[in-house]
PDB file of N, CA and C in Angstrom:
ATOM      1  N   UNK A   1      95.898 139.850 106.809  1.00  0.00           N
ATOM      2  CA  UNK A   1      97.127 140.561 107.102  1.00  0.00           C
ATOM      3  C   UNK A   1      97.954 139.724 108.072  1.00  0.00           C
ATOM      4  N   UNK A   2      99.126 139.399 107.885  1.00  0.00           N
ATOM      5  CA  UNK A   2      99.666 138.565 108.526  1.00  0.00           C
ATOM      6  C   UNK A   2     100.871 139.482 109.817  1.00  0.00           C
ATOM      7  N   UNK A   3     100.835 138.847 110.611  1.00  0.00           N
ATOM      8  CA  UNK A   3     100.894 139.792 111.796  1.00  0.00           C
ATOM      9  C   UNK A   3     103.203 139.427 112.135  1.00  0.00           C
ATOM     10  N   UNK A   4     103.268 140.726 112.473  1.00  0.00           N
ATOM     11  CA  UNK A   4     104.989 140.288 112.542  1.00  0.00           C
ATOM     12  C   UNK A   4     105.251 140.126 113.718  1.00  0.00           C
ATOM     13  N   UNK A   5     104.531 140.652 115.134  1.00  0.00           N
ATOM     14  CA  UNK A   5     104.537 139.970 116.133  1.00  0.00           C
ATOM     15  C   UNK A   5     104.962 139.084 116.321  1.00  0.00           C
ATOM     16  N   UNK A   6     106.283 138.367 117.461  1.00  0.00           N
ATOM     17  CA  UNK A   6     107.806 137.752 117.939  1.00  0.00           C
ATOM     18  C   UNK A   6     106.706 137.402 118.900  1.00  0.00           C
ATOM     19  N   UNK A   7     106.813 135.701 118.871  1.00  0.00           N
ATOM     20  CA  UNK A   7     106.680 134.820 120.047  1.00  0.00           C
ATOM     21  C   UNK A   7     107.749 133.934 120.436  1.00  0.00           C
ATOM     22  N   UNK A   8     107.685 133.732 121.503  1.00  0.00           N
ATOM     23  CA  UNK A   8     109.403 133.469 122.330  1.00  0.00           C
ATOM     24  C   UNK A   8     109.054 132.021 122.913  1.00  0.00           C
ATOM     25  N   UNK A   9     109.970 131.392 122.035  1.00  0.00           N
ATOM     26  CA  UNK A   9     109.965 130.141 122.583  1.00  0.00           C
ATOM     27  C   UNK A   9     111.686 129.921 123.774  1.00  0.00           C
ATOM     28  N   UNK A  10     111.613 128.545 124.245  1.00  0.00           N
ATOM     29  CA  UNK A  10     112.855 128.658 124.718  1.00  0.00           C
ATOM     30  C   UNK A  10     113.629 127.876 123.952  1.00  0.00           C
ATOM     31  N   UNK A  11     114.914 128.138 124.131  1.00  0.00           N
ATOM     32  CA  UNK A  11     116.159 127.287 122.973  1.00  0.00           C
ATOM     33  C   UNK A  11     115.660 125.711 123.378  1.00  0.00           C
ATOM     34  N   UNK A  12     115.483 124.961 124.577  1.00  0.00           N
ATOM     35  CA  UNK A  12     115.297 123.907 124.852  1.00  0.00           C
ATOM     36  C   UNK A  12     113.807 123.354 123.675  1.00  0.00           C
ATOM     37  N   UNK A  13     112.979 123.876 123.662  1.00  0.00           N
ATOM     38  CA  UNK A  13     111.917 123.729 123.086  1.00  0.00           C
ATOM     39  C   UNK A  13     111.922 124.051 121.567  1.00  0.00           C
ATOM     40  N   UNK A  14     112.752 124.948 121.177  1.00  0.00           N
ATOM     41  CA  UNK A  14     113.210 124.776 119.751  1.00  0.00           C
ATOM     42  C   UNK A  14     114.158 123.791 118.992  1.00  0.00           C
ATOM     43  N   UNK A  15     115.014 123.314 120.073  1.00  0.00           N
ATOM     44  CA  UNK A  15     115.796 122.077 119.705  1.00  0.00           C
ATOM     45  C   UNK A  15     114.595 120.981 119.636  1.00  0.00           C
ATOM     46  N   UNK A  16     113.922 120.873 120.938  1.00  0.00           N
ATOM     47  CA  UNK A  16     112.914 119.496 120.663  1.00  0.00           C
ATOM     48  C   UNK A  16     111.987 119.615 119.317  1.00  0.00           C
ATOM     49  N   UNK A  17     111.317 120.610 119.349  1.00  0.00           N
ATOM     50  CA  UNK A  17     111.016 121.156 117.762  1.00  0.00           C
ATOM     51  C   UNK A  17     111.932 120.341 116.830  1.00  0.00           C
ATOM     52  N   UNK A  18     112.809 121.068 116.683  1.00  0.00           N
ATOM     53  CA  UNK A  18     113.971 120.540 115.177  1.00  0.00           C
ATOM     54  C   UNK A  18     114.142 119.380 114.999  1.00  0.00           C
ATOM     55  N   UNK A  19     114.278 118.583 116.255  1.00  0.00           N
ATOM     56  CA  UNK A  19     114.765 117.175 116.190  1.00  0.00           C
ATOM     57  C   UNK A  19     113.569 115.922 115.714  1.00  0.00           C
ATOM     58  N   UNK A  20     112.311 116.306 116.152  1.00  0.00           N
ATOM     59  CA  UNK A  20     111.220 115.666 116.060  1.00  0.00           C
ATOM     60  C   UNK A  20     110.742 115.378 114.703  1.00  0.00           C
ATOM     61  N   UNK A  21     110.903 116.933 114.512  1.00  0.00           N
ATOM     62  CA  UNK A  21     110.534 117.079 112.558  1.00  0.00           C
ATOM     63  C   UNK A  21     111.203 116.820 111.771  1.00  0.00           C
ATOM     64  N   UNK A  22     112.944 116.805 112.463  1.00  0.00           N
ATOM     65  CA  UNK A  22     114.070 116.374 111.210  1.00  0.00           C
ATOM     66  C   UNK A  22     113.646 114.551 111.569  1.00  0.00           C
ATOM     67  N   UNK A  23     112.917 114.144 112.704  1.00  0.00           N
ATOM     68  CA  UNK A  23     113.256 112.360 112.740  1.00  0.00           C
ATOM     69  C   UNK A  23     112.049 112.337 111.319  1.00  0.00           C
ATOM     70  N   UNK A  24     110.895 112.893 111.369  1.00  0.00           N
ATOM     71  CA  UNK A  24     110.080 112.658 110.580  1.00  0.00           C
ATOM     72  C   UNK A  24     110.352 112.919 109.198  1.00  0.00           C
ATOM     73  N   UNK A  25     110.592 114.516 109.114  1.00  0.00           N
ATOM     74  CA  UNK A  25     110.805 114.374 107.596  1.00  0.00           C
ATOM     75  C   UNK A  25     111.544 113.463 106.914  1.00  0.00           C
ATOM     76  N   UNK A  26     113.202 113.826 107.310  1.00  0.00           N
ATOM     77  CA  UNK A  26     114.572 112.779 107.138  1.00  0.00           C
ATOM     78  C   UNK A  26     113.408 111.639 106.812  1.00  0.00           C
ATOM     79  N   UNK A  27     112.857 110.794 107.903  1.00  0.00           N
ATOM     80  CA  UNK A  27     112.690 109.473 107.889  1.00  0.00           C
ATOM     81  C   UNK A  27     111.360 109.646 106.499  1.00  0.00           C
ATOM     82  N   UNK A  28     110.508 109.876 106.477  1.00  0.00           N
ATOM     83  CA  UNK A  28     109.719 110.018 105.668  1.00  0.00           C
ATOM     84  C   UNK A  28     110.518 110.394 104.139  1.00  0.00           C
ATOM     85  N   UNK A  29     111.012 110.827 103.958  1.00  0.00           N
ATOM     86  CA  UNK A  29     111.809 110.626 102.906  1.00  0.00           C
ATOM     87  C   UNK A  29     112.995 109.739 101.998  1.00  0.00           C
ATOM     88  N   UNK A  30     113.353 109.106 103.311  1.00  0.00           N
ATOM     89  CA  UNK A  30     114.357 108.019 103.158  1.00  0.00           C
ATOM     90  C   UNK A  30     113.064 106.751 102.562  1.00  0.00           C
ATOM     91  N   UNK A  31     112.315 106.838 103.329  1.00  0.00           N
ATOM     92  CA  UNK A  31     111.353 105.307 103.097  1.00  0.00           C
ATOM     93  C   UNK A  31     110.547 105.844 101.679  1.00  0.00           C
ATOM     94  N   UNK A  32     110.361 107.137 101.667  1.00  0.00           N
ATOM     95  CA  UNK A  32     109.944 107.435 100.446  1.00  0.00           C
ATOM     96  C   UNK A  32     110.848 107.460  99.273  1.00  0.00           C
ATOM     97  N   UNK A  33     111.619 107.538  99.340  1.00  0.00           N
ATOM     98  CA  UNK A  33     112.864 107.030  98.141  1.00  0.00           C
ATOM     99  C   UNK A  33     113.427 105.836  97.808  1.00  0.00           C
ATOM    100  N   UNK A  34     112.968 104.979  99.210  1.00  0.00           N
ATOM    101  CA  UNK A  34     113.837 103.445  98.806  1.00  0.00           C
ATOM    102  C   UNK A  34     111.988 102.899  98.765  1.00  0.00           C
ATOM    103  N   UNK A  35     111.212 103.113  98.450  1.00  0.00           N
ATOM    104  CA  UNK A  35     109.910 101.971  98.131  1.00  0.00           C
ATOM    105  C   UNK A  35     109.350 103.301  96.674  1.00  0.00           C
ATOM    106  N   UNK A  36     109.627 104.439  96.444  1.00  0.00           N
ATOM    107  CA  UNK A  36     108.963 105.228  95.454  1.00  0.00           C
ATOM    108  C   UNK A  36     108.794 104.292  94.456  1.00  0.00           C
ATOM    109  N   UNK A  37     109.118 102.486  93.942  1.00  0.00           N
ATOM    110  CA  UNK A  37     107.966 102.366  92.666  1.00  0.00           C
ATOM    111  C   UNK A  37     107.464 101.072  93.672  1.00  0.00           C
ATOM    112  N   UNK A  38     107.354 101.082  94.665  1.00  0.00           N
ATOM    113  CA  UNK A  38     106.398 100.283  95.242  1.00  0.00           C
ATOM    114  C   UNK A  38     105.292 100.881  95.841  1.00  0.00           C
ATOM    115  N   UNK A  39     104.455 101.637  95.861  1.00  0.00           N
ATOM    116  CA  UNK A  39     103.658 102.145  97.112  1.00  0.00           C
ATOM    117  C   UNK A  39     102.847 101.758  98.305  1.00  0.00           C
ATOM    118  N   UNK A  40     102.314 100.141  97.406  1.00  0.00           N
ATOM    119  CA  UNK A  40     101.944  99.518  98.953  1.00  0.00           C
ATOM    120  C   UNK A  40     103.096  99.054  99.845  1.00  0.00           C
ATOM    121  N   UNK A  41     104.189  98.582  99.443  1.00  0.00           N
ATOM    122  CA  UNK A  41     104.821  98.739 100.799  1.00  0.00           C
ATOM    123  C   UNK A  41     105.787  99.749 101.414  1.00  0.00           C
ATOM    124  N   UNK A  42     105.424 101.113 101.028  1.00  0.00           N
ATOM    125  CA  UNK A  42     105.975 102.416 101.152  1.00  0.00           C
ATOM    126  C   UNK A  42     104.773 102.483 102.263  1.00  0.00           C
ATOM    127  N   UNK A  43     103.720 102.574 102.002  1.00  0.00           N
ATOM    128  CA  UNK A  43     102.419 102.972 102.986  1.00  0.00           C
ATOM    129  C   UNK A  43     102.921 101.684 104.304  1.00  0.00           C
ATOM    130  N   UNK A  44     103.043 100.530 103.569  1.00  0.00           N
ATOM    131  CA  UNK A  44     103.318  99.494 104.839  1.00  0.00           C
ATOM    132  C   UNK A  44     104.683  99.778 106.051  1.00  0.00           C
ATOM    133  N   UNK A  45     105.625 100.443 104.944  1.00  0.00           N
ATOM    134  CA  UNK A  45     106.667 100.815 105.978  1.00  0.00           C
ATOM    135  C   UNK A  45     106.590 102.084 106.606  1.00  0.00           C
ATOM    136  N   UNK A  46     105.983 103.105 106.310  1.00  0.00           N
ATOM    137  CA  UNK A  46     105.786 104.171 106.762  1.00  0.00           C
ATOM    138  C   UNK A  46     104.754 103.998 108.106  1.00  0.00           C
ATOM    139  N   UNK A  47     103.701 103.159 107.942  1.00  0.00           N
ATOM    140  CA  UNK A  47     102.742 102.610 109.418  1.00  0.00           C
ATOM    141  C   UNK A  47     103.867 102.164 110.285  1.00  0.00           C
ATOM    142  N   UNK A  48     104.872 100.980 109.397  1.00  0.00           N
ATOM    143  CA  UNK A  48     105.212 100.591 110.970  1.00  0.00           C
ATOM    144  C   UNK A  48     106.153 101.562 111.357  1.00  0.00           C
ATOM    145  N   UNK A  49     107.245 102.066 110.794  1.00  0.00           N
ATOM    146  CA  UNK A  49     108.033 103.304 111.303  1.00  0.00           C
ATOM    147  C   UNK A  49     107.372 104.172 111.984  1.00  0.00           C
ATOM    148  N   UNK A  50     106.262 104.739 111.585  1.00  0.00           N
ATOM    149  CA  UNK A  50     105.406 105.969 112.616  1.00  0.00           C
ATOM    150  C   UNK A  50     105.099 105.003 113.479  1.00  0.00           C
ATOM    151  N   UNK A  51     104.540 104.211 113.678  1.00  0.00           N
ATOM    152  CA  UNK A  51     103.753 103.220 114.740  1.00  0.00           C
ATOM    153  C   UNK A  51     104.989 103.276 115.959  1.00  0.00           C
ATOM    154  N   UNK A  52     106.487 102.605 115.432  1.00  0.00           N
ATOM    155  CA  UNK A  52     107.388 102.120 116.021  1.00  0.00           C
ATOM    156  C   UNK A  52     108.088 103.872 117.127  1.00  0.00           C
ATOM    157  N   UNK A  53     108.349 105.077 116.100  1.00  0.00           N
ATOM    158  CA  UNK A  53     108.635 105.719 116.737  1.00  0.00           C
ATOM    159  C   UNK A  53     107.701 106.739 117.754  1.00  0.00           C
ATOM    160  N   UNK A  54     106.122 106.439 117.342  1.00  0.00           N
ATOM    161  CA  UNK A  54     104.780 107.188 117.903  1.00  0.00           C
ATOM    162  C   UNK A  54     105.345 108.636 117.780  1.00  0.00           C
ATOM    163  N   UNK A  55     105.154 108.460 115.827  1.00  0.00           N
ATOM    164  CA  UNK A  55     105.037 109.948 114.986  1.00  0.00           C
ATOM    165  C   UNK A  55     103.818 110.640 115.632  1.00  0.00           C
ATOM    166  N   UNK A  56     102.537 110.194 115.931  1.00  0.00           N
ATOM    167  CA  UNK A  56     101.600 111.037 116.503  1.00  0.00           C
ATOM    168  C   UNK A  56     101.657 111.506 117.994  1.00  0.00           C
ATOM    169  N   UNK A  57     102.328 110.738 118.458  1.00  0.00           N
ATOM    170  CA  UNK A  57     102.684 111.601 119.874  1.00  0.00           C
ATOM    171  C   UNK A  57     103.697 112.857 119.705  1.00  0.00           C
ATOM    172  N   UNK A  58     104.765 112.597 118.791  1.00  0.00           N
ATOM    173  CA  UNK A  58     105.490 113.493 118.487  1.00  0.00           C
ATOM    174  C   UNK A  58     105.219 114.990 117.921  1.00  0.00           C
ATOM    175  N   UNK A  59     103.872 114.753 117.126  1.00  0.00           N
ATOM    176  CA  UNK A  59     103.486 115.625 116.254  1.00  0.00           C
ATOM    177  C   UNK A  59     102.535 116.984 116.990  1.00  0.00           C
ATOM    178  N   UNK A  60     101.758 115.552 118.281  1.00  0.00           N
ATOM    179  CA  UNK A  60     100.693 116.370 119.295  1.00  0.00           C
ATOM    180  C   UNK A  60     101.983 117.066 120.226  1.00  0.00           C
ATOM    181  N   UNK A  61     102.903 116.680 120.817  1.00  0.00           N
ATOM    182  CA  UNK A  61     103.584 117.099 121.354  1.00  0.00           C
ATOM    183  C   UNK A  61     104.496 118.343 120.779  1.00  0.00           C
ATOM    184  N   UNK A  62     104.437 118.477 119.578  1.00  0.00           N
ATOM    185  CA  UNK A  62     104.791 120.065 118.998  1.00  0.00           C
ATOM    186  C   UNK A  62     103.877 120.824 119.022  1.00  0.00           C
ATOM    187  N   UNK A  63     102.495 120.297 118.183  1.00  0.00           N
ATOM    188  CA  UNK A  63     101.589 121.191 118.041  1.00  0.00           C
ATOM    189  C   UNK A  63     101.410 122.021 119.622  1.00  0.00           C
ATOM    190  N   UNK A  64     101.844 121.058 120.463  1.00  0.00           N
ATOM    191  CA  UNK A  64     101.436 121.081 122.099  1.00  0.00           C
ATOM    192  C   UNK A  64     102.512 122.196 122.592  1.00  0.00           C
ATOM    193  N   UNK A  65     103.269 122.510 122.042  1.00  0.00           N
ATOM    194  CA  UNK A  65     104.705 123.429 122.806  1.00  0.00           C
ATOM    195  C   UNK A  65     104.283 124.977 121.706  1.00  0.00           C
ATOM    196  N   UNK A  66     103.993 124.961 120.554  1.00  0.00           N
ATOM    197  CA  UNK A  66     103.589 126.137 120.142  1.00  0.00           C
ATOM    198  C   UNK A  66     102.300 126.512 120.038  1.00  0.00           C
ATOM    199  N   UNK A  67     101.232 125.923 120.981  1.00  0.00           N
ATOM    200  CA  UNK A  67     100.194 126.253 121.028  1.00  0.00           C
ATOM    201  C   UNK A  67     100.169 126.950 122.104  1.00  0.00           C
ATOM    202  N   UNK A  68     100.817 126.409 123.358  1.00  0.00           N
ATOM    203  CA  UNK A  68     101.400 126.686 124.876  1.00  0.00           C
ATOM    204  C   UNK A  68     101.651 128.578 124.161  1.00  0.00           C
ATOM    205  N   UNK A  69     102.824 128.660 123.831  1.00  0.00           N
ATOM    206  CA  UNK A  69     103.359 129.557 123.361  1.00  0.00           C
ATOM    207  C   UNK A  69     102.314 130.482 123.051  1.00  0.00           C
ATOM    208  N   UNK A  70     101.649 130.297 121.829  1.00  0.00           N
ATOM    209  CA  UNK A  70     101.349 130.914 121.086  1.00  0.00           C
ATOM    210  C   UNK A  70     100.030 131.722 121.613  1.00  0.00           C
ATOM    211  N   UNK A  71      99.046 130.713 122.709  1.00  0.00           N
ATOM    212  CA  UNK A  71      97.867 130.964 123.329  1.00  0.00           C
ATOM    213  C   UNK A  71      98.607 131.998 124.825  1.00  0.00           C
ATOM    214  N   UNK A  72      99.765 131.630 124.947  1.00  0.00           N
ATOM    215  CA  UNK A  72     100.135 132.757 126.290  1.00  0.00           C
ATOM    216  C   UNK A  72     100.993 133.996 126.221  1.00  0.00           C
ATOM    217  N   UNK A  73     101.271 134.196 124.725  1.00  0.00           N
ATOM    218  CA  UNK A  73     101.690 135.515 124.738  1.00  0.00           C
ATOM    219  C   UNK A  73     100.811 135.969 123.398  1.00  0.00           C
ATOM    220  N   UNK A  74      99.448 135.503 123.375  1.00  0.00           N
ATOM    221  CA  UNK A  74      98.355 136.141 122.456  1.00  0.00           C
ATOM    222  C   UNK A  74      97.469 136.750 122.745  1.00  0.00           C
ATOM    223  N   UNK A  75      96.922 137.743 122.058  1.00  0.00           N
ATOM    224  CA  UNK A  75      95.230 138.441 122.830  1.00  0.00           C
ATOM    225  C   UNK A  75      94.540 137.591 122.389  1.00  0.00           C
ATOM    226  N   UNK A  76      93.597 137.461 123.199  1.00  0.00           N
ATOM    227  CA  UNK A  76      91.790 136.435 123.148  1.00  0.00           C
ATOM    228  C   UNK A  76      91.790 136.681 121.606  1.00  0.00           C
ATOM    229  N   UNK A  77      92.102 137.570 121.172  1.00  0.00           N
ATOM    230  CA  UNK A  77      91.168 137.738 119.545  1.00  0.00           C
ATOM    231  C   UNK A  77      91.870 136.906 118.525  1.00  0.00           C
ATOM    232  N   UNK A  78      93.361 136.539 118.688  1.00  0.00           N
ATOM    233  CA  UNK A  78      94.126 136.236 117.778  1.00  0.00           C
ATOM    234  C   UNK A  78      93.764 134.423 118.333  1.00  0.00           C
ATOM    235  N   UNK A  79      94.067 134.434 119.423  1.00  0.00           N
ATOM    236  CA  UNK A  79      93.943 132.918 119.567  1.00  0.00           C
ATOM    237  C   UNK A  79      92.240 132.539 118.778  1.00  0.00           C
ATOM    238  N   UNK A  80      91.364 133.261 119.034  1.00  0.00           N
ATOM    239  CA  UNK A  80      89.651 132.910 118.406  1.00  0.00           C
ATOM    240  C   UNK A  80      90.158 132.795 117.153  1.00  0.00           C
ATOM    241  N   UNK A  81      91.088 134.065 116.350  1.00  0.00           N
ATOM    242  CA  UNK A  81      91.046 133.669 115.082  1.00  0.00           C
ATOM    243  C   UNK A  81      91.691 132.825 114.440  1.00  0.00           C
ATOM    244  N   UNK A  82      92.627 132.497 115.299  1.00  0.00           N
ATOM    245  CA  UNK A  82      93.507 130.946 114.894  1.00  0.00           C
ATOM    246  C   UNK A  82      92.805 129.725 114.956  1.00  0.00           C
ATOM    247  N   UNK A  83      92.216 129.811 115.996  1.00  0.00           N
ATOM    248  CA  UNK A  83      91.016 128.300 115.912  1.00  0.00           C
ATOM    249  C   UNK A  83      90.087 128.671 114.912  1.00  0.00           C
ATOM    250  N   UNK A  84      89.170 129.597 114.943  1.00  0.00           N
ATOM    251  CA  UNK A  84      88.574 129.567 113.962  1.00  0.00           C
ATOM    252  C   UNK A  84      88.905 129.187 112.466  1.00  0.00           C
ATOM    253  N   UNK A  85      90.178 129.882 111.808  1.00  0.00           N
ATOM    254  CA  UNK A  85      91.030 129.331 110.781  1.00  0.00           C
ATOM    255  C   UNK A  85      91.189 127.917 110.559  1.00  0.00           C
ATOM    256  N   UNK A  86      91.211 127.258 111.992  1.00  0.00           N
ATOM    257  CA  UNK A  86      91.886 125.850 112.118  1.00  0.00           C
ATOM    258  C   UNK A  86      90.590 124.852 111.745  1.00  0.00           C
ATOM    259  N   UNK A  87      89.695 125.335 112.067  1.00  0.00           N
ATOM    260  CA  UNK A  87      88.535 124.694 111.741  1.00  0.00           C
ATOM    261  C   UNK A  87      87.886 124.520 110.577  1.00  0.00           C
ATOM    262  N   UNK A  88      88.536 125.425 109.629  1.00  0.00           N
ATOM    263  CA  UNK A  88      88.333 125.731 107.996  1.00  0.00           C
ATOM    264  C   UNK A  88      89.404 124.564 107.543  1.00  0.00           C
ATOM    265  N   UNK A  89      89.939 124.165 108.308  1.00  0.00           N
ATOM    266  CA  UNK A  89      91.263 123.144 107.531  1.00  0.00           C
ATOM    267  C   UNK A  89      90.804 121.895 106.710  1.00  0.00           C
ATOM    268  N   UNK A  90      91.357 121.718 105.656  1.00  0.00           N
ATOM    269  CA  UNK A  90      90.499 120.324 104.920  1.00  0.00           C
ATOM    270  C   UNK A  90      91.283 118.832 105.885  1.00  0.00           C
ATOM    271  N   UNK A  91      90.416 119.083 106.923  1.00  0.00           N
ATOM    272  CA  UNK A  91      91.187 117.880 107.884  1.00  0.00           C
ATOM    273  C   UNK A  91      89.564 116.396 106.912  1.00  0.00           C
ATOM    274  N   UNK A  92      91.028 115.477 107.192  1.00  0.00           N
ATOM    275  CA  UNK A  92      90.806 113.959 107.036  1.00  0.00           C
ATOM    276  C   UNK A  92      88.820 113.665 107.178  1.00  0.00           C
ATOM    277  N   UNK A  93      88.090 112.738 106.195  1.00  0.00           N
ATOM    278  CA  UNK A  93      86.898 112.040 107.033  1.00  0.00           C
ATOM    279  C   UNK A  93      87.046 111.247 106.303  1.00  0.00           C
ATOM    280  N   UNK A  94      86.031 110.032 106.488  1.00  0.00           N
ATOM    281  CA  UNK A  94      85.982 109.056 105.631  1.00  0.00           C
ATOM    282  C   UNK A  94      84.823 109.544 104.502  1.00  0.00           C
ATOM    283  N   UNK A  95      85.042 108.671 103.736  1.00  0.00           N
ATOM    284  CA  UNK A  95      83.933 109.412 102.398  1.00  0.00           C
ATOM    285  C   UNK A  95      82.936 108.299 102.827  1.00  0.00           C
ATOM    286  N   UNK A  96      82.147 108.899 102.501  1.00  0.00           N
ATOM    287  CA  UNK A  96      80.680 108.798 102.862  1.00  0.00           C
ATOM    288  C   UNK A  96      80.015 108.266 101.256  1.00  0.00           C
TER     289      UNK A  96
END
């Protein structure tokens, strides 16, 4: 059951939000349209672009502003069941 419960971010933190994800998507799409029948150097330009703008700092740093959020205007039970969920995620390994 998905819950309708309003968590309140601030306008400052929703702009940094928007801007982060429009540099990524935007950019991830542009490089994905000008290399789409090349793919190794679509993968090559996409490393150095994320590398160059530190897409993963950007990405921890959202996850990092609606987690803030989300863990301080939540009950204990909802935050357990969000991690718990999160842990079901088909996150990345190497194959074995």
């Amino acid at each position: 059951m998905k819950s309708r419960r309003v968590i309140e971010l601030s306008a400052s933190d929703v702009e940094e939000l928007i801007r982060d994800l429009s540099l990524l998507i935007v950019s991830m799409d542009r490089i994905g349209s000008t290399y789409c029948d090349d793919p190794k150097r679509r993968a090559v330009e996409m490393h150095k672009y994320f590398s160059k703008i530190k897409a993963f700092k950007l990405l921890a740093r959202s996850r990092a502003v609606l987690s803030v959020a989300y863990d301080s205007q939540s009950a204990k039970a909802d935050v357990l069941r969000l991690e718990e969920s999160a842990e079901k995620m088909p996150y990345w390994h190497p194959d074995k």
